[in-house]
Each structure stands twice: as structure tokens, then as C-alpha cells.
Protein backbone atom coordinates (compact mmCIF):
# COMPACT_ATOMS: atom_id res chain seq x y z
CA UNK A 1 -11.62 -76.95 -61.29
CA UNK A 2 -13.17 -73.32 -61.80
CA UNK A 3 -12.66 -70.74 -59.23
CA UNK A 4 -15.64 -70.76 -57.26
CA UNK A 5 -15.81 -74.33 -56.34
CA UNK A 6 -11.69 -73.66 -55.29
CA UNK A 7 -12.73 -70.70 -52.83
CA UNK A 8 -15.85 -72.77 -51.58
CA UNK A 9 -13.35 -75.66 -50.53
CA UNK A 10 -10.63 -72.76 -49.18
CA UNK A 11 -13.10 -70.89 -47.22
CA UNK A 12 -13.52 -74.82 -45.27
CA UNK A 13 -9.88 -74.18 -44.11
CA UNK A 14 -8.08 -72.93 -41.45
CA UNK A 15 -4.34 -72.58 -41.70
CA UNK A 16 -2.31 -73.01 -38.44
CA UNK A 17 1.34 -72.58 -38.12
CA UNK A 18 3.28 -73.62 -34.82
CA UNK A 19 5.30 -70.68 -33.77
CA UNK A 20 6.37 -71.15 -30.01
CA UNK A 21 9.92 -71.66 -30.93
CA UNK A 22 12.88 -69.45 -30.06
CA UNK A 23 15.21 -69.07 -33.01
CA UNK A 24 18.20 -69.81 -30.69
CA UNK A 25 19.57 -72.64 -32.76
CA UNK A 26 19.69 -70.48 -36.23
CA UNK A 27 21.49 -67.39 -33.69
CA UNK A 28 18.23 -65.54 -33.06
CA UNK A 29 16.90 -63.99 -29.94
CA UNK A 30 13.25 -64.04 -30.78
CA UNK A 31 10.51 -66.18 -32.35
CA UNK A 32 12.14 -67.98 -35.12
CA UNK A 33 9.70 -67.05 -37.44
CA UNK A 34 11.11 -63.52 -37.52
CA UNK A 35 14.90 -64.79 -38.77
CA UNK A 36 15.13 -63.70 -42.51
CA UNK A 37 15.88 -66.39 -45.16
CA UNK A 38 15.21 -65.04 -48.34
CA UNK A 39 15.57 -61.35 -49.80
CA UNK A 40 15.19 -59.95 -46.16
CA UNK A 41 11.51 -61.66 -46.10
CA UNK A 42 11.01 -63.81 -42.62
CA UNK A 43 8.98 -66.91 -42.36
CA UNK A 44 6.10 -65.40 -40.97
CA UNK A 45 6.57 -62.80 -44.42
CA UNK A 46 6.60 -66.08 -46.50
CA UNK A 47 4.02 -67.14 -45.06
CA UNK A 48 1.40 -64.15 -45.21
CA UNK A 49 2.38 -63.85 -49.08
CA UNK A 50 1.22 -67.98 -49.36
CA UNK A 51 -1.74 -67.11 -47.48
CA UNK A 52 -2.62 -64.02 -49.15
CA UNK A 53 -2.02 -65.28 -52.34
CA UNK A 54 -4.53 -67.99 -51.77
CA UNK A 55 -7.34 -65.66 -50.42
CA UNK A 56 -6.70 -63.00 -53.83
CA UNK A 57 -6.63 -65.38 -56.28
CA UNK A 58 -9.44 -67.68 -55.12
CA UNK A 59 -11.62 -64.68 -53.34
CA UNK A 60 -11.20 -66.80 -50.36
CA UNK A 61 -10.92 -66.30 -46.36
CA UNK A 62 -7.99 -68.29 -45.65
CA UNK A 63 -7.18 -67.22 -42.18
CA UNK A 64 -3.70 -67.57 -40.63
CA UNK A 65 -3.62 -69.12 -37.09
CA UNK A 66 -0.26 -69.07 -34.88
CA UNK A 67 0.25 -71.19 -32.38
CA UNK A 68 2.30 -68.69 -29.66
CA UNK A 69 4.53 -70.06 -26.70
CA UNK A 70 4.90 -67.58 -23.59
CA UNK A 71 8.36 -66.74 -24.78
CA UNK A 72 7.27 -65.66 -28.79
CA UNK A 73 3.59 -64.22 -28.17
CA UNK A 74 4.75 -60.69 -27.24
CA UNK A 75 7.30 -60.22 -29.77
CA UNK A 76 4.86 -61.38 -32.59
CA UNK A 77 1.96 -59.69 -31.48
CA UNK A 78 3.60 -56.59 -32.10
CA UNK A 79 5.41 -57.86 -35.33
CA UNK A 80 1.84 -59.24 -36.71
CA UNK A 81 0.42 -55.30 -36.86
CA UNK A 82 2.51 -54.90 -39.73
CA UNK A 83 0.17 -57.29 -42.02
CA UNK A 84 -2.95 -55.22 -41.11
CA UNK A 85 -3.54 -54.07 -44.28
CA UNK A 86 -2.80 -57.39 -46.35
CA UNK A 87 -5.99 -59.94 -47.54
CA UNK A 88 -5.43 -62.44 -44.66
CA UNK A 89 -6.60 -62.30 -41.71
CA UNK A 90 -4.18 -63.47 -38.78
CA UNK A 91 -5.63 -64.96 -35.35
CA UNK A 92 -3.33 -65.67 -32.34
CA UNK A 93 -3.81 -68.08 -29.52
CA UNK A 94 -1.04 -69.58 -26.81
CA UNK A 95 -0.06 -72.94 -26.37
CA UNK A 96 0.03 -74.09 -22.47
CA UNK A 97 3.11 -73.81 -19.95
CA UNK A 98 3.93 -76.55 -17.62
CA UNK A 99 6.00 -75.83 -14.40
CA UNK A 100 9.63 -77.07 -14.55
CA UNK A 101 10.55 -79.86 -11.82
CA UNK A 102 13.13 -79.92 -9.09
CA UNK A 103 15.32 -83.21 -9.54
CA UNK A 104 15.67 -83.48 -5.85
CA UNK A 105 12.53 -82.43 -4.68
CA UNK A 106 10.41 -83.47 -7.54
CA UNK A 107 8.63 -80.18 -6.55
CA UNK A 108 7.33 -77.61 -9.34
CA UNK A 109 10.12 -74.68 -8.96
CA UNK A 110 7.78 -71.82 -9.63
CA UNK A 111 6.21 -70.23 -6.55
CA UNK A 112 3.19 -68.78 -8.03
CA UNK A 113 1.14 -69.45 -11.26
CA UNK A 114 2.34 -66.04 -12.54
CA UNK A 115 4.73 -66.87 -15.58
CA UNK A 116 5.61 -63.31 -15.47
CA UNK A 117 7.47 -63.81 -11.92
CA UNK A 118 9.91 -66.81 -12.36
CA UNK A 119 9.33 -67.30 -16.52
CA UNK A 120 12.41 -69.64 -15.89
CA UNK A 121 10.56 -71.94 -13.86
CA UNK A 122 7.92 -72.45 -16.70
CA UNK A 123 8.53 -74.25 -19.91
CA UNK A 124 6.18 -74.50 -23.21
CA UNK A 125 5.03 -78.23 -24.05
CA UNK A 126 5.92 -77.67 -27.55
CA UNK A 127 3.35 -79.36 -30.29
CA UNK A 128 1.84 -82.06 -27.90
CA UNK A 129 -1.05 -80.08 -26.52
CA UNK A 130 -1.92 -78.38 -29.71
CA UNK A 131 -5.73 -79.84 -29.62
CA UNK A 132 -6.17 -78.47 -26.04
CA UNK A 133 -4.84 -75.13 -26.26
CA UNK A 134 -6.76 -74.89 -29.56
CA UNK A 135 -9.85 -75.54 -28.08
CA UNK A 136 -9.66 -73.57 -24.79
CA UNK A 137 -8.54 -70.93 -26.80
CA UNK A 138 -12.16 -70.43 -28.22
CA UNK A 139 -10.81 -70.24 -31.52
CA UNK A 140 -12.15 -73.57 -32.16
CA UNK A 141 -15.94 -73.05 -32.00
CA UNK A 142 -15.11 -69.57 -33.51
CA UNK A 143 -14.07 -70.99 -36.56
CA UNK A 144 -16.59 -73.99 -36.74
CA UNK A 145 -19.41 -71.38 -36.36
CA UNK A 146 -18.08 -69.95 -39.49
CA UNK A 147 -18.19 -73.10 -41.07
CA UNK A 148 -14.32 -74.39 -41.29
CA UNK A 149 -14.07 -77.71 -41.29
CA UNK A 150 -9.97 -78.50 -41.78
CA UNK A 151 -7.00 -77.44 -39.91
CA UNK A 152 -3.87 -77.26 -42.17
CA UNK A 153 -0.81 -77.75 -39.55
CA UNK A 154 2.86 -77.57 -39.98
CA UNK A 155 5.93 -75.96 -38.52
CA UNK A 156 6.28 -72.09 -38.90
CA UNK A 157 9.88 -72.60 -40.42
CA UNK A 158 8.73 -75.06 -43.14
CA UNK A 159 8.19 -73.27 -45.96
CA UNK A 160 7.51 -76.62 -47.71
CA UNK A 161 4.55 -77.11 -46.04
CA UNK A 162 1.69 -74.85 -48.35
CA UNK A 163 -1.56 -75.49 -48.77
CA UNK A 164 -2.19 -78.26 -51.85
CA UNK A 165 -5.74 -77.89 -53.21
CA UNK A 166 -5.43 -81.49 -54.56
CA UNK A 167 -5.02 -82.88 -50.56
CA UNK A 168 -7.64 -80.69 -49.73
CA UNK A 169 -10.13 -81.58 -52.31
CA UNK A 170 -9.27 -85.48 -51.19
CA UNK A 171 -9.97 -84.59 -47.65
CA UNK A 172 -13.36 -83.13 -48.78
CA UNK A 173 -14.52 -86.21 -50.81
């Protein structure tokens, strides 16, 4: 395929990338997308260089979504400001929190709606509610005004999981 008709089926797609997990399992504090796994680069490093690579060879607008928990959005919000100046542009939005339950009481355990005051009491759904959060987000309609049309979804920590023009060119026939 020539170049142009490969950036006018890229600049259809959205790339989103589930990142509410804790890295607690691989012996990280923070977001796992932060814990380094090749030449010091992190997932979420990986992953900008996939994305940019896309939108520099192709001339395309690839944009990077993450999908944020409560307990990963701070931490990559202020990691994220280090790609300002790279060709991809990198949108943010939280998934939900659901109140944890008291076995006996089968009461919610937080005592306000405030995260911030009991974040123990509050726990992150995890992939489930992806659709929702997407949509009341507003980053939905944003990208359907500017005329995206797929959602490319996988794991932040599956570096497997890149774009194939081949599945994406099926998807638009």
C-alpha cells in the first residue's frame, strides 16, 4: 500500500492502553508501566517509541490513550510530561472506583465519596468498565468528532500487542 492511503487508515485509530495496574507483582511501587524491561526503557517508553514511530513514518495522528486507575493516575501524569516534545500525542482518562464491602455488614466501608479520605476503602474495577469510563470521560465524542473510528486495546505491559496495519485494513473493509 503507498503511504497516504496507510496514514488515512491510521489517522481512523485510536490507541488505548490499560494502565490502572500497580506493578506490585514484578516488585514495583507504582504504575507498572513505569518498571524498566529493556535497556532502562519502561513500557510506557516502549510504547511512545511504537506510537511515534507510526505517526513519523506514516505522517499520521496516532494518539496514545491510557486508561488510569486512582492508584496510577498521579504518578503517570507527572511521568507523561516527559514525552511532550515527541510526535504522539498522549490523552489520559480514569477508569471508575467501586466502594469495598464489609463481609459482616455488607455495608460499603468508605464514609464519604472522597477517595482521597479512606483510598483503602475504594478499589478500581479493573478492565470491565472500560466502555463506561471511556465514554463519560468525553474522550469518546472527542475523538469521533475528529473522525476516529477504531479503538486498538491491550494491556500496558504487553509489548506484543502493536498496531498491525493488515488487522486494521480488514477492520476497514
Amino acid at each position: 500500500d503507498d503511504k497516504e492511503s496507510i496514514r488515512q487508515m491510521l489517522d481512523k485509530l485510536v490507541v488505548i492502553k490499560l494502565n490502572g495496574g500497580l506493578g506490585t507483582s514484578m516488585g514495583c511501587s507504582g504504575p507498572k508501566s513505569v518498571i524498566p524491561v529493556r535497556n532502562d526503557l519502561t513500557f510506557l517508553d516502549l510504547t511512545v517509541q511504537q506510537i511515534e514511530h507510526l505517526n513519523k513514518k506514516y505522517d499520521a495522528n496516532v494518539p496514545l490513550v491510557l486508561m488510569n486507575s486512582f492508584n496510577t493516575d498521579d504518578d503517570t501524569m507527572k511521568i507523561i510530561r516527559k514525552y511532550s516534545g515527541f510526535n504522539v500525542s498522549i490523552k489520559t482518562f480514569n477508569q471508575s472506583r467501586y466502594p469495598r464491602i464489609n463481609k459482616e455488614s455488607l455495608m460499603p466501608i468508605p464514609k464519604s465519596c472522597r477517595t482521597d479520605d479512606d483510598i483503602e476503602a475504594w478499589y478500581p474495577p479493573g478492565h470491565g468498565d472500560f466502555y463506561q469510563a471511556f465514554s463519560n470521560s468525553g474522550l469518546l465524542e472527542e475523538f469521533v468528532d475528529q473522525g476516529k473510528k477504531y479503538c486498538f486495546i491491550s494491556n500496558i505491559d504487553n509489548l506484543g500487542a502493536t498496531v498491525d496495519l493488515n488487522i486494521l485494513n480488514m477492520c476497514l473493509d
